[in-house]
PDB file of N, CA and C in Angstrom:
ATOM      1  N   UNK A   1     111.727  77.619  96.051  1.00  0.00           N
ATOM      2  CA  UNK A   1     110.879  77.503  94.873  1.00  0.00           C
ATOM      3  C   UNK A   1     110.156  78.812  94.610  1.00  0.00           C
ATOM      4  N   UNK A   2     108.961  79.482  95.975  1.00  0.00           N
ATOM      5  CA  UNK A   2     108.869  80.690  95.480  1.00  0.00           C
ATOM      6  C   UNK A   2     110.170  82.372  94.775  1.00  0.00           C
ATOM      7  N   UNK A   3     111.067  81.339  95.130  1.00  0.00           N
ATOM      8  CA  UNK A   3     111.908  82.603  94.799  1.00  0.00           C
ATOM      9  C   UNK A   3     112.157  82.230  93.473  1.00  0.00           C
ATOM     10  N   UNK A   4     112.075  81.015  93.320  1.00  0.00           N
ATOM     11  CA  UNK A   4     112.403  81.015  91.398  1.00  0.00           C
ATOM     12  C   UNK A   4     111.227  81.491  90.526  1.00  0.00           C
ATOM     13  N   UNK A   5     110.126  81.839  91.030  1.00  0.00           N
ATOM     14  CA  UNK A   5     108.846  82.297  90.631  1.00  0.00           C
ATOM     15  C   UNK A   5     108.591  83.627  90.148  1.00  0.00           C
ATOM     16  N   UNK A   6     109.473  84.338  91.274  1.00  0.00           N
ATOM     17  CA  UNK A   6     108.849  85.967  91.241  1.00  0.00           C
ATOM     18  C   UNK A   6     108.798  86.620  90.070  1.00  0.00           C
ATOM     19  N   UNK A   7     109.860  86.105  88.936  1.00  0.00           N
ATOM     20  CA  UNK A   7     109.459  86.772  87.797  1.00  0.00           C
ATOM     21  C   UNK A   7     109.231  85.532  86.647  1.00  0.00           C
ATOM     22  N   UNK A   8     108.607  85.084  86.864  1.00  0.00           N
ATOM     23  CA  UNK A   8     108.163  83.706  86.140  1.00  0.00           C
ATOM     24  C   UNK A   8     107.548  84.284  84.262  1.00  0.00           C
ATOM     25  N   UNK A   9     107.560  85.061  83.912  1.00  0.00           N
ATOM     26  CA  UNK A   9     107.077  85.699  82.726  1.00  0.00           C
ATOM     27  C   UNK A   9     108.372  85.728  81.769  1.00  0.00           C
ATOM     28  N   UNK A  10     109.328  85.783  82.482  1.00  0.00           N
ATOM     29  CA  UNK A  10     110.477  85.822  82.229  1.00  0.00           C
ATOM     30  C   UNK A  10     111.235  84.494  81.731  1.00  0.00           C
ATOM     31  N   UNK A  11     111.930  84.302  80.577  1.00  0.00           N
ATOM     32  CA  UNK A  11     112.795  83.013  80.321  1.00  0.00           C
ATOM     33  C   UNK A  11     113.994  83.549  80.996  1.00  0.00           C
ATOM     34  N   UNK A  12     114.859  82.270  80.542  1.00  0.00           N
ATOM     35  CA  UNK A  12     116.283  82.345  80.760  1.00  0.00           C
ATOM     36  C   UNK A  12     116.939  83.349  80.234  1.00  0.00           C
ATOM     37  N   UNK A  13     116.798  83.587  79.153  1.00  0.00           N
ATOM     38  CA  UNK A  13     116.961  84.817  77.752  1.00  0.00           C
ATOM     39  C   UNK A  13     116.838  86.011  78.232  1.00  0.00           C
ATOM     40  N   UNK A  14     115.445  85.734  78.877  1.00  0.00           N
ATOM     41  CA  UNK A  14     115.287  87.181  79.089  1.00  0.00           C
ATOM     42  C   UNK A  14     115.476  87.724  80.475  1.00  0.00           C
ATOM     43  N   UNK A  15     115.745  86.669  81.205  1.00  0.00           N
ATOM     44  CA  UNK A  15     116.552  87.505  82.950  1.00  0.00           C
ATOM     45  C   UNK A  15     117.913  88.750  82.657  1.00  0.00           C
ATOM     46  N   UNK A  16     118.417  88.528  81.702  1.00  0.00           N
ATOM     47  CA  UNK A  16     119.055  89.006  81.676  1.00  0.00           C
ATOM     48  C   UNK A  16     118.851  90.327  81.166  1.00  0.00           C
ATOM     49  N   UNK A  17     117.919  90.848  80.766  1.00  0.00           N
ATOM     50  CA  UNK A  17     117.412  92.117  80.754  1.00  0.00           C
ATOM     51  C   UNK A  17     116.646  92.322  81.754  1.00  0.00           C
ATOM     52  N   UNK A  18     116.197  91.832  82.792  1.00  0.00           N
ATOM     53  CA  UNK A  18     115.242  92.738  83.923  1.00  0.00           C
ATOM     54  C   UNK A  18     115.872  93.815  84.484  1.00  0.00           C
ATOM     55  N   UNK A  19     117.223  93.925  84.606  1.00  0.00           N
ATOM     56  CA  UNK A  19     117.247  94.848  84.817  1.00  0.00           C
ATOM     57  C   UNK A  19     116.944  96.575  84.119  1.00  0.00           C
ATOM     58  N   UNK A  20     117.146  96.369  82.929  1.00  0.00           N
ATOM     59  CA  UNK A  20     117.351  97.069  82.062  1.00  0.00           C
ATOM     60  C   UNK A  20     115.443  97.411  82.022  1.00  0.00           C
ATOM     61  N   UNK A  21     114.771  96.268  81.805  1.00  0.00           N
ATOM     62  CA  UNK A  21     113.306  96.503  81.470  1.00  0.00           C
ATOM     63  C   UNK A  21     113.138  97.109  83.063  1.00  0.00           C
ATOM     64  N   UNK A  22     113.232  97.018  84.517  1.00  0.00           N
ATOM     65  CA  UNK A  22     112.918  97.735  85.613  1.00  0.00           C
ATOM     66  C   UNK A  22     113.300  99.220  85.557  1.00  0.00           C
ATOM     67  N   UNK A  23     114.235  99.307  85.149  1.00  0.00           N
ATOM     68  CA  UNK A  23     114.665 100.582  85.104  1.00  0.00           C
ATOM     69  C   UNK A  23     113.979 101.847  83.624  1.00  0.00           C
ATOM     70  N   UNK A  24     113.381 100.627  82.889  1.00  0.00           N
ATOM     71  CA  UNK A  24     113.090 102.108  81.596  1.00  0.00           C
ATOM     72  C   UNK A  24     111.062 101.941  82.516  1.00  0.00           C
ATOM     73  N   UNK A  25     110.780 100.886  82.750  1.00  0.00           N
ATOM     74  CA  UNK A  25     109.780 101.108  83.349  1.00  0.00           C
ATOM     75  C   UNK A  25     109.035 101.806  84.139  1.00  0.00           C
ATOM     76  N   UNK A  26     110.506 101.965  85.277  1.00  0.00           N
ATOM     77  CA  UNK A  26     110.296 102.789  86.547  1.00  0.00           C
ATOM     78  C   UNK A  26     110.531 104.442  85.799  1.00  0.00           C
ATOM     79  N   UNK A  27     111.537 104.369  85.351  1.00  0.00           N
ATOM     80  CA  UNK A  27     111.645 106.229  84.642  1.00  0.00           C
ATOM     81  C   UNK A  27     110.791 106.814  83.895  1.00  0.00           C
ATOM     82  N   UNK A  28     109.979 106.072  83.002  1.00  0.00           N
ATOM     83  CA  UNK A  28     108.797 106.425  82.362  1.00  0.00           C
ATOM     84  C   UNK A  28     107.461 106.158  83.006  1.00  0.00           C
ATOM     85  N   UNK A  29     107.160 105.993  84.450  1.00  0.00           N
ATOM     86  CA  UNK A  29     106.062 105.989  84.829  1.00  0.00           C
ATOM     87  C   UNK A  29     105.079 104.935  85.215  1.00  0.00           C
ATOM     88  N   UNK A  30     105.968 103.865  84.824  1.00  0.00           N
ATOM     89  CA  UNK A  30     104.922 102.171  84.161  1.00  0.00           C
ATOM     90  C   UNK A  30     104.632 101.430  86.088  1.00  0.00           C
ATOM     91  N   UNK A  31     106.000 102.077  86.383  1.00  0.00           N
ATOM     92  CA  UNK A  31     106.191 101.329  87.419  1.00  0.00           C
ATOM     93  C   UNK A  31     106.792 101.999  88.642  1.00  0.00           C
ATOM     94  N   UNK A  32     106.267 102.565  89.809  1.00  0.00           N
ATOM     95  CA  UNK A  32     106.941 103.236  91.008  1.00  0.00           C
ATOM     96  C   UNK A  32     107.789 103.504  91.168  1.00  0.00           C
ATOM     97  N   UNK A  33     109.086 105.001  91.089  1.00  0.00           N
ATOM     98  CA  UNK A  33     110.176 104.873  91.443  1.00  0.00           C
ATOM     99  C   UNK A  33     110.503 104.401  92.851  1.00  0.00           C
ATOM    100  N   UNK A  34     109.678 104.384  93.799  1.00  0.00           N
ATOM    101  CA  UNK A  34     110.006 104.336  95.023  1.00  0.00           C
ATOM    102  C   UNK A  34     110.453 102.600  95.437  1.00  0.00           C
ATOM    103  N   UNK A  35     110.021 101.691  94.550  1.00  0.00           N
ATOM    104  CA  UNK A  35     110.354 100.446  94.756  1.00  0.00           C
ATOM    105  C   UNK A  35     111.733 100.133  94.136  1.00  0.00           C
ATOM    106  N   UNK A  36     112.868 101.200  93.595  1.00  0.00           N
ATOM    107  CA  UNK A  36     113.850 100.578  92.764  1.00  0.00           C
ATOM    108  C   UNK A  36     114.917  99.798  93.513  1.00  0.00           C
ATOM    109  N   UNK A  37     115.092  99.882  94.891  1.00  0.00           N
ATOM    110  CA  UNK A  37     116.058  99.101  95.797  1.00  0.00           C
ATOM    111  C   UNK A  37     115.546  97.413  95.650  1.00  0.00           C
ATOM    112  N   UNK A  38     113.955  96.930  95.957  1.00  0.00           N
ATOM    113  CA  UNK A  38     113.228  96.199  95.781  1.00  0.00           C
ATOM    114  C   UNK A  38     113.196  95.620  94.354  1.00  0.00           C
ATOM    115  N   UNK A  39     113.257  95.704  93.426  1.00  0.00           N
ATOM    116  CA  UNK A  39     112.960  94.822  92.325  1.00  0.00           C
ATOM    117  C   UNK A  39     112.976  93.556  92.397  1.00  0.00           C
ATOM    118  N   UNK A  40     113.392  92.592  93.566  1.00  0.00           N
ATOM    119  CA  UNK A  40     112.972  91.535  93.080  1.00  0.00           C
ATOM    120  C   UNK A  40     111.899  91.324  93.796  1.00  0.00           C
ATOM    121  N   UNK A  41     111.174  91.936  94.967  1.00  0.00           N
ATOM    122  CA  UNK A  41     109.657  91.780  95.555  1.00  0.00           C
ATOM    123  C   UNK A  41     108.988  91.864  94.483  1.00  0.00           C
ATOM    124  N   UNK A  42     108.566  92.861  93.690  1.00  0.00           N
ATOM    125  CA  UNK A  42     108.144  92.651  92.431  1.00  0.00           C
ATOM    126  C   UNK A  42     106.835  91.361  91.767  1.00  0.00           C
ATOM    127  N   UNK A  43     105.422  91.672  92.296  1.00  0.00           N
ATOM    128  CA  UNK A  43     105.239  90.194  91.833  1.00  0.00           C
ATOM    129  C   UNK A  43     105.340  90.065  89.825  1.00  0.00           C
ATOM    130  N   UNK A  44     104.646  88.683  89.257  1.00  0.00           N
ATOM    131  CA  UNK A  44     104.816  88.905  87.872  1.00  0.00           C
ATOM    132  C   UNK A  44     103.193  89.843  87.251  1.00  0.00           C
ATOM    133  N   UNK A  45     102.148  89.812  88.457  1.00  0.00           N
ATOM    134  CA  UNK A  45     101.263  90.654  87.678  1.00  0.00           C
ATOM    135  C   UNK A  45     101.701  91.754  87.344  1.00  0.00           C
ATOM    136  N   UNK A  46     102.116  92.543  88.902  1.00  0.00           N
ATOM    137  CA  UNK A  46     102.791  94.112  88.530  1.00  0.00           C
ATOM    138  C   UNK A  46     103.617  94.606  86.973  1.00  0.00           C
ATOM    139  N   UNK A  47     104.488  93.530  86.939  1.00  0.00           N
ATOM    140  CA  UNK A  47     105.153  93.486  85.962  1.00  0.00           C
ATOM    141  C   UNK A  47     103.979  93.238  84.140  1.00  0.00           C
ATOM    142  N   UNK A  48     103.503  92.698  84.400  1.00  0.00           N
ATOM    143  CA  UNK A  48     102.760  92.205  83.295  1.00  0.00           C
ATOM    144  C   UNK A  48     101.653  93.246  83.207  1.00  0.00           C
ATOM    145  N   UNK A  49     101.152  93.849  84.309  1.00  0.00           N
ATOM    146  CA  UNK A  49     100.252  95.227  84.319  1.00  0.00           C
ATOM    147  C   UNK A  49     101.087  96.560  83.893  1.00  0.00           C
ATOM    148  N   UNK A  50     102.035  96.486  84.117  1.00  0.00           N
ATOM    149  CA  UNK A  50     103.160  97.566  83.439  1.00  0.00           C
ATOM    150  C   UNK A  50     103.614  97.508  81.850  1.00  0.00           C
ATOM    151  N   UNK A  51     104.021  96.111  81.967  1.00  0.00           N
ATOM    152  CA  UNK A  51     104.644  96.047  80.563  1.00  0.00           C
ATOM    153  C   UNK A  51     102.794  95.931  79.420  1.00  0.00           C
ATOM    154  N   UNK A  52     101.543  95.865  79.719  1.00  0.00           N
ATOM    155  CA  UNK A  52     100.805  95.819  79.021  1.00  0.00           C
ATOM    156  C   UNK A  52     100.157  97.279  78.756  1.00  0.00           C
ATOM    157  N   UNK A  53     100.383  98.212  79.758  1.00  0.00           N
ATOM    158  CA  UNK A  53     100.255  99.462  79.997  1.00  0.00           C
ATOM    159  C   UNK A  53     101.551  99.846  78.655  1.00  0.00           C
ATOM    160  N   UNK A  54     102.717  99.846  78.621  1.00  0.00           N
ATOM    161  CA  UNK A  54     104.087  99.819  77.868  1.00  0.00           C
ATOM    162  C   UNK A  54     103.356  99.878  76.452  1.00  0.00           C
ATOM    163  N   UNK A  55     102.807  98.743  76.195  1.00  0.00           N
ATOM    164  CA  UNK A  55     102.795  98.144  74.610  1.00  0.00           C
ATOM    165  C   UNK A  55     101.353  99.144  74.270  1.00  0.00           C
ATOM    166  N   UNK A  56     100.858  99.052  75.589  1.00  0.00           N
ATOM    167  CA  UNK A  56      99.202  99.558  74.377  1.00  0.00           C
ATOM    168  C   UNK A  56      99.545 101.412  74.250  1.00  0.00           C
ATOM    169  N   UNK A  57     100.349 101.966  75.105  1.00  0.00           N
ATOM    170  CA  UNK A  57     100.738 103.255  74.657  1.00  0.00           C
ATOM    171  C   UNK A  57     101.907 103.230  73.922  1.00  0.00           C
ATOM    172  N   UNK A  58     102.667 102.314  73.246  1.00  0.00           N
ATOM    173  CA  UNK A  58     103.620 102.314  72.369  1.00  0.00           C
ATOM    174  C   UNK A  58     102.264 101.918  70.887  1.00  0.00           C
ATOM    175  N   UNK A  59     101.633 101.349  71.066  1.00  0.00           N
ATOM    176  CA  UNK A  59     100.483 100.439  70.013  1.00  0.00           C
ATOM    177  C   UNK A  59     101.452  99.513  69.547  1.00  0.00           C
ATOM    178  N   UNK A  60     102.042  98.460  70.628  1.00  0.00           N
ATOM    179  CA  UNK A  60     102.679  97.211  69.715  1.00  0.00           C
ATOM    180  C   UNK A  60     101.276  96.384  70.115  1.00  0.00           C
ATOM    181  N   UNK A  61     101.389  95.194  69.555  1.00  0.00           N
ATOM    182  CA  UNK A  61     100.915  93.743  70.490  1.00  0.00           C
ATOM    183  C   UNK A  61     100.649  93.757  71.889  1.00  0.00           C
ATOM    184  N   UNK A  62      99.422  93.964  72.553  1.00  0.00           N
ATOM    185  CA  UNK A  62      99.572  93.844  73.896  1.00  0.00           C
ATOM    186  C   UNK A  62      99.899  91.741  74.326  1.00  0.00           C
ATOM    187  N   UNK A  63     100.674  91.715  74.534  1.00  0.00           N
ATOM    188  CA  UNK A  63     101.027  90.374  75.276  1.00  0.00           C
ATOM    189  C   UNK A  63     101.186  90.298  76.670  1.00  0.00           C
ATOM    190  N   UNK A  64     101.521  91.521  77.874  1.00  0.00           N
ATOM    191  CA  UNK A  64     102.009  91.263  79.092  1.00  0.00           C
ATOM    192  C   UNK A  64     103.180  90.367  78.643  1.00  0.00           C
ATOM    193  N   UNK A  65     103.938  90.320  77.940  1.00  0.00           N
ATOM    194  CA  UNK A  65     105.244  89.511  78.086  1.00  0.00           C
ATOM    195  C   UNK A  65     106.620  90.094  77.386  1.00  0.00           C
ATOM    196  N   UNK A  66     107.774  90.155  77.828  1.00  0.00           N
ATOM    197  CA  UNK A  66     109.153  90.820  77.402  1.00  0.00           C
ATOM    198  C   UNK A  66     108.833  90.372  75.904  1.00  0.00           C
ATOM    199  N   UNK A  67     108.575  90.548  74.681  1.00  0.00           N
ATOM    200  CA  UNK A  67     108.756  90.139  73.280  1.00  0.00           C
ATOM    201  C   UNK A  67     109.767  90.692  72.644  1.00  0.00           C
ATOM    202  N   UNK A  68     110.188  90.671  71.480  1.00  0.00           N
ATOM    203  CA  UNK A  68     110.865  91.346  70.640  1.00  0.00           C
ATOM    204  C   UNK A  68     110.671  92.304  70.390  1.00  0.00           C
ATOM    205  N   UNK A  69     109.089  92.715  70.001  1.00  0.00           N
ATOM    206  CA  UNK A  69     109.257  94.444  69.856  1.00  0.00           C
ATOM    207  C   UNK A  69     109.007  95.062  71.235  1.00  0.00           C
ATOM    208  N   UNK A  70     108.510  94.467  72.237  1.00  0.00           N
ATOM    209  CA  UNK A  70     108.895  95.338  73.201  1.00  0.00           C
ATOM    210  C   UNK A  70     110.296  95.269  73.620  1.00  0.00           C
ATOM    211  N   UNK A  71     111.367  94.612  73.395  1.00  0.00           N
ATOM    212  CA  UNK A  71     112.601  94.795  73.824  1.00  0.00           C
ATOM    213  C   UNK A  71     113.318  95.980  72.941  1.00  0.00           C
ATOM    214  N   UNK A  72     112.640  95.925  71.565  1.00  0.00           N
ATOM    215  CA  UNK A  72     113.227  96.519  70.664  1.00  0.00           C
ATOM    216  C   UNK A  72     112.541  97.942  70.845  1.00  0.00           C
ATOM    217  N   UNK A  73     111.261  98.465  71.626  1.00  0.00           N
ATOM    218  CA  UNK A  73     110.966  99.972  72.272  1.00  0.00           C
ATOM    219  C   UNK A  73     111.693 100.315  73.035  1.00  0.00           C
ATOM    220  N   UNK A  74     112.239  99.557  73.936  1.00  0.00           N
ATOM    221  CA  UNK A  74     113.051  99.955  75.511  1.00  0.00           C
ATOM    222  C   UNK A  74     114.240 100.064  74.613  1.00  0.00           C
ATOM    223  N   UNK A  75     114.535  99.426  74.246  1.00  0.00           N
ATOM    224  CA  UNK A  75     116.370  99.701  73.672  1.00  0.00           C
ATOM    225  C   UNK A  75     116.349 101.173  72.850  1.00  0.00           C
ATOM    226  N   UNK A  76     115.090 101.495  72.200  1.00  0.00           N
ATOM    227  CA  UNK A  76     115.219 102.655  71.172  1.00  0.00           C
ATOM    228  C   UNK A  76     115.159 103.909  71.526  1.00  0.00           C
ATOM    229  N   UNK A  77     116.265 105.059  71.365  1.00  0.00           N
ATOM    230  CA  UNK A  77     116.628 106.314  71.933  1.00  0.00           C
ATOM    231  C   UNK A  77     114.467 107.277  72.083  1.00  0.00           C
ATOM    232  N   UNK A  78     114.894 108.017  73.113  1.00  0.00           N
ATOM    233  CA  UNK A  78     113.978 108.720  73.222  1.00  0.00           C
ATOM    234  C   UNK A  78     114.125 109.331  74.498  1.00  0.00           C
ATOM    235  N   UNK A  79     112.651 110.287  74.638  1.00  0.00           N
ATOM    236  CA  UNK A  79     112.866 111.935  75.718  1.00  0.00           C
ATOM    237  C   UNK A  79     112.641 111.525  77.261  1.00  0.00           C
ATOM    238  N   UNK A  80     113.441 112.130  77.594  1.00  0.00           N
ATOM    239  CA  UNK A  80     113.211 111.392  79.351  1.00  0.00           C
ATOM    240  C   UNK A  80     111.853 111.342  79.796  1.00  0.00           C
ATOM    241  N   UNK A  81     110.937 112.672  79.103  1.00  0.00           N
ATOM    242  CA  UNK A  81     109.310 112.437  80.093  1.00  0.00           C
ATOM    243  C   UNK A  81     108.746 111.305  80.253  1.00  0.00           C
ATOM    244  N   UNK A  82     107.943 111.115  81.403  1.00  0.00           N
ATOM    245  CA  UNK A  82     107.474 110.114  81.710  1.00  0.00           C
ATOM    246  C   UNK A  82     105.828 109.866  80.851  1.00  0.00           C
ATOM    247  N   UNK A  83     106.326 108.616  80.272  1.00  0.00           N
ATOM    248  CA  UNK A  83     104.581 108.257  79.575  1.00  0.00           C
ATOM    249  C   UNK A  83     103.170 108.224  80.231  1.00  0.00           C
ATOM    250  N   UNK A  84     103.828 107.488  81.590  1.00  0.00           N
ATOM    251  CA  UNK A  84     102.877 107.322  82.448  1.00  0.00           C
ATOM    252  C   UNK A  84     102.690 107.769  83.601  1.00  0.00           C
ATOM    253  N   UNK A  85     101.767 108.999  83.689  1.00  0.00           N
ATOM    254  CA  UNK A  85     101.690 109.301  85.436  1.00  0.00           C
ATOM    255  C   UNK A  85     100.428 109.628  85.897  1.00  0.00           C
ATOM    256  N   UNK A  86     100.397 108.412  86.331  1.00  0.00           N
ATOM    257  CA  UNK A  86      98.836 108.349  87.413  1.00  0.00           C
ATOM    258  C   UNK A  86      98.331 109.513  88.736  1.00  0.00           C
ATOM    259  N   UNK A  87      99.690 109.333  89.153  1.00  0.00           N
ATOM    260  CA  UNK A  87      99.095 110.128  90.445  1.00  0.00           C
ATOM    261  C   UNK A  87      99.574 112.010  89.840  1.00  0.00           C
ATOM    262  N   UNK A  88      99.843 111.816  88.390  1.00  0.00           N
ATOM    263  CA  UNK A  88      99.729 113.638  87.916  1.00  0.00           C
ATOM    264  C   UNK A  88      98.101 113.751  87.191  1.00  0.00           C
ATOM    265  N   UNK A  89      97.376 112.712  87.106  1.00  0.00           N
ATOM    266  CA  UNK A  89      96.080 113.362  86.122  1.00  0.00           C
ATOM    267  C   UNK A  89      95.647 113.539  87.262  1.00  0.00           C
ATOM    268  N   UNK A  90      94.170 114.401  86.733  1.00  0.00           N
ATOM    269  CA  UNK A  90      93.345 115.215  87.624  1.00  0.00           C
ATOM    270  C   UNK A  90      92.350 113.994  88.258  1.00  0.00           C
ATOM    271  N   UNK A  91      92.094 114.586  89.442  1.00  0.00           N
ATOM    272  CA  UNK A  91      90.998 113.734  90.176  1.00  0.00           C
ATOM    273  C   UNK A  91      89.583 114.320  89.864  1.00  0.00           C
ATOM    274  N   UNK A  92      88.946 112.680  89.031  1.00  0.00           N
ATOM    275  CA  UNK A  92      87.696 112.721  88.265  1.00  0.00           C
ATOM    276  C   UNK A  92      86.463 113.466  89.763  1.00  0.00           C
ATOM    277  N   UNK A  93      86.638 113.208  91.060  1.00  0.00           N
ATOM    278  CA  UNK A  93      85.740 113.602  91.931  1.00  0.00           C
ATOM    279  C   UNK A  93      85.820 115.067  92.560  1.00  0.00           C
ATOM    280  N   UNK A  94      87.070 115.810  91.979  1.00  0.00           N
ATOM    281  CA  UNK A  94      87.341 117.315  92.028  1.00  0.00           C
ATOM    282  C   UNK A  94      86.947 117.980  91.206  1.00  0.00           C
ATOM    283  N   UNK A  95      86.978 117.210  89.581  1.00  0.00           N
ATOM    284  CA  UNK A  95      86.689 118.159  88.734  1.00  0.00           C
ATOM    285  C   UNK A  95      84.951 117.900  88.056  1.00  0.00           C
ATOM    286  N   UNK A  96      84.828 116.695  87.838  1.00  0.00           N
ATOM    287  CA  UNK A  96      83.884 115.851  87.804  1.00  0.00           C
ATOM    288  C   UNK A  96      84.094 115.417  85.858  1.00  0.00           C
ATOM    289  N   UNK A  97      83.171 115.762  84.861  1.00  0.00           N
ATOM    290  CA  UNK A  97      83.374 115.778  83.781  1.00  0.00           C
ATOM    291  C   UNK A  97      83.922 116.741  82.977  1.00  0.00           C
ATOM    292  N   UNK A  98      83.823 117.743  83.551  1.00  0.00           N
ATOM    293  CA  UNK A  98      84.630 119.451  82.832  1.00  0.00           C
ATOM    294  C   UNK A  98      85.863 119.150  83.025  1.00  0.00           C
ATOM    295  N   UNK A  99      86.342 120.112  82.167  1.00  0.00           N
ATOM    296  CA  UNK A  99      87.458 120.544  81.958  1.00  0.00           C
ATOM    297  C   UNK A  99      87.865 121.252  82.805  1.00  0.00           C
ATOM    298  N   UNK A 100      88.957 121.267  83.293  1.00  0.00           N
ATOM    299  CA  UNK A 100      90.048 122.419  84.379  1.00  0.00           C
ATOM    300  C   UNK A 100      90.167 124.252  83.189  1.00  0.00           C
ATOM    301  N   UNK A 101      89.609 124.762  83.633  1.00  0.00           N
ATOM    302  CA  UNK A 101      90.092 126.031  82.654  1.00  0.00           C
ATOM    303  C   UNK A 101      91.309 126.572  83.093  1.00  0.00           C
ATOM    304  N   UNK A 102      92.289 126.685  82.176  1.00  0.00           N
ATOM    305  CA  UNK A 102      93.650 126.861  82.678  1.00  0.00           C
ATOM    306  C   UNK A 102      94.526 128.802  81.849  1.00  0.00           C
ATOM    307  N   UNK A 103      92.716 129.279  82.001  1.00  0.00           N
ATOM    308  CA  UNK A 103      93.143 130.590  81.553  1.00  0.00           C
ATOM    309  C   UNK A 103      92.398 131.883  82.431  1.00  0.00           C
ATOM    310  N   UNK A 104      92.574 132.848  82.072  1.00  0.00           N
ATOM    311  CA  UNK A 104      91.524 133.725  83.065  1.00  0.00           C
ATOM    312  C   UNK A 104      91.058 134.784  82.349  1.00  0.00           C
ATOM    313  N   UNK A 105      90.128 134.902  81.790  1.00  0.00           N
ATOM    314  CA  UNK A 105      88.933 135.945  81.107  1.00  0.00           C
ATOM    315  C   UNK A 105      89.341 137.748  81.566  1.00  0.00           C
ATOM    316  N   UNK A 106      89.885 138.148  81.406  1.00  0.00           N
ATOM    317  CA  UNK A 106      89.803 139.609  82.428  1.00  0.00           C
ATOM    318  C   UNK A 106      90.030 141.109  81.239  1.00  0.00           C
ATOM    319  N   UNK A 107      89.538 142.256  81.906  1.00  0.00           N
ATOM    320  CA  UNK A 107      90.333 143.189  81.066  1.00  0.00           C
ATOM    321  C   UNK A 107      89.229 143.297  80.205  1.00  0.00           C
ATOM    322  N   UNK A 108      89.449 144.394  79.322  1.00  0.00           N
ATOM    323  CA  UNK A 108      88.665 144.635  78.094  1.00  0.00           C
ATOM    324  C   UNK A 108      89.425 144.275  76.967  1.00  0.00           C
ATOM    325  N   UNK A 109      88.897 144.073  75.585  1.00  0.00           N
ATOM    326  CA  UNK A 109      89.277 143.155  74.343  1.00  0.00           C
ATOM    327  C   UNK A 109      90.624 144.526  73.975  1.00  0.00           C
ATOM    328  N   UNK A 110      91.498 144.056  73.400  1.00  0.00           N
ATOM    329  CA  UNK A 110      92.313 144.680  72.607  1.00  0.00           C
ATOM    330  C   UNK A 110      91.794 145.714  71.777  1.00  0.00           C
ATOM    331  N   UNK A 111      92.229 146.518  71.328  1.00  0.00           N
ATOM    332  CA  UNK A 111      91.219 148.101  70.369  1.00  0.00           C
ATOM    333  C   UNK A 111      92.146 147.799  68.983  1.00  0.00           C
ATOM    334  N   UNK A 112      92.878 147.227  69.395  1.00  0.00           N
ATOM    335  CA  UNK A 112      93.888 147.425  68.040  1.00  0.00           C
ATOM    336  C   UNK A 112      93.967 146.325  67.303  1.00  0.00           C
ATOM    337  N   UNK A 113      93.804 146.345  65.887  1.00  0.00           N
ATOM    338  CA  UNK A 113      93.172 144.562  65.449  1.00  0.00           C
ATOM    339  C   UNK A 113      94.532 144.361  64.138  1.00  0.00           C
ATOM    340  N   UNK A 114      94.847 145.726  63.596  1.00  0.00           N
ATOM    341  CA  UNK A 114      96.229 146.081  62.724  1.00  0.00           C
ATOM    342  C   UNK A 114      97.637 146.281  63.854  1.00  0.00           C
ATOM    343  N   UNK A 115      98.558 144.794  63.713  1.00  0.00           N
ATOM    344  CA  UNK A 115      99.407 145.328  64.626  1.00  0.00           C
ATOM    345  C   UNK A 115     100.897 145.529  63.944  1.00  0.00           C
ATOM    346  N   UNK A 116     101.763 146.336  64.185  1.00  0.00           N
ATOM    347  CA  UNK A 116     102.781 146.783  63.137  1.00  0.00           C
ATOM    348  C   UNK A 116     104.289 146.400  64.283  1.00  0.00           C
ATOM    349  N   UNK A 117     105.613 146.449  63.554  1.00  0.00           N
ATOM    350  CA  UNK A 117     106.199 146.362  64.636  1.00  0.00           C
ATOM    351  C   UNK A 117     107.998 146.454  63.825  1.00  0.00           C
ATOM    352  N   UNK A 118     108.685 147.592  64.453  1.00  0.00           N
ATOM    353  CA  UNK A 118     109.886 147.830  64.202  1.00  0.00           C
ATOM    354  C   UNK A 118     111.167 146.654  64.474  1.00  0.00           C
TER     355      UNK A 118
END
């Protein structure tokens, strides 16, 4: 019985895409690559914390549930980067509220303000 559970969010209809929804999940960030052997450990929050993460950075309907337009985002062509990556933003207790400055001040200003070029 618990094994008919694990993805309980899921109809009949729609088992037949988990795979397809694990896999655009996991490549875009929603969901750990390191669990892809595992998918069916998987509980249905994880899943429903992913796919609601999915919809509110797509701006469909947040439902936590496989719907139509979220089937109809995953099916639709787009760039491999990942939407979601947690463990790439900066840590709020390193930087605190500032900004990371990602340039370096040096040198004296340019003299030349007319620039010409062959």
């Amino acid at each position: 019985m618990n094994k008919d559970r694990r993805h309980s969010i899921f109809d009949d209809k729609n088992r037949a895409v988990l795979g397809e929804l694990h896999t655009y999940l996991s490549n875009y960030g929603y969901l750990p690559r390191s669990d892809l052997e595992t998918r069916a450990m998987r509980t249905d929050e994880e899943f429903r914390s992913a796919i609601r993460r999915l919809q509110t950075f797509a701006t469909i309907p947040v439902t936590g549930k496989l719907d139509q337009a979220t089937l109809d985002l995953i099916r639709r062509p787009r760039c491999g980067l990942a939407d979601y990556e947690p463990h790439r933003l900066p840590r709020p207790h390193i930087y605190g509220n500032r900004r990371r400055r990602r340039y370096v001040l040096q040198g004296q200003k340019w003299a030349k303000t007319y620039l010409t070029y062959k």
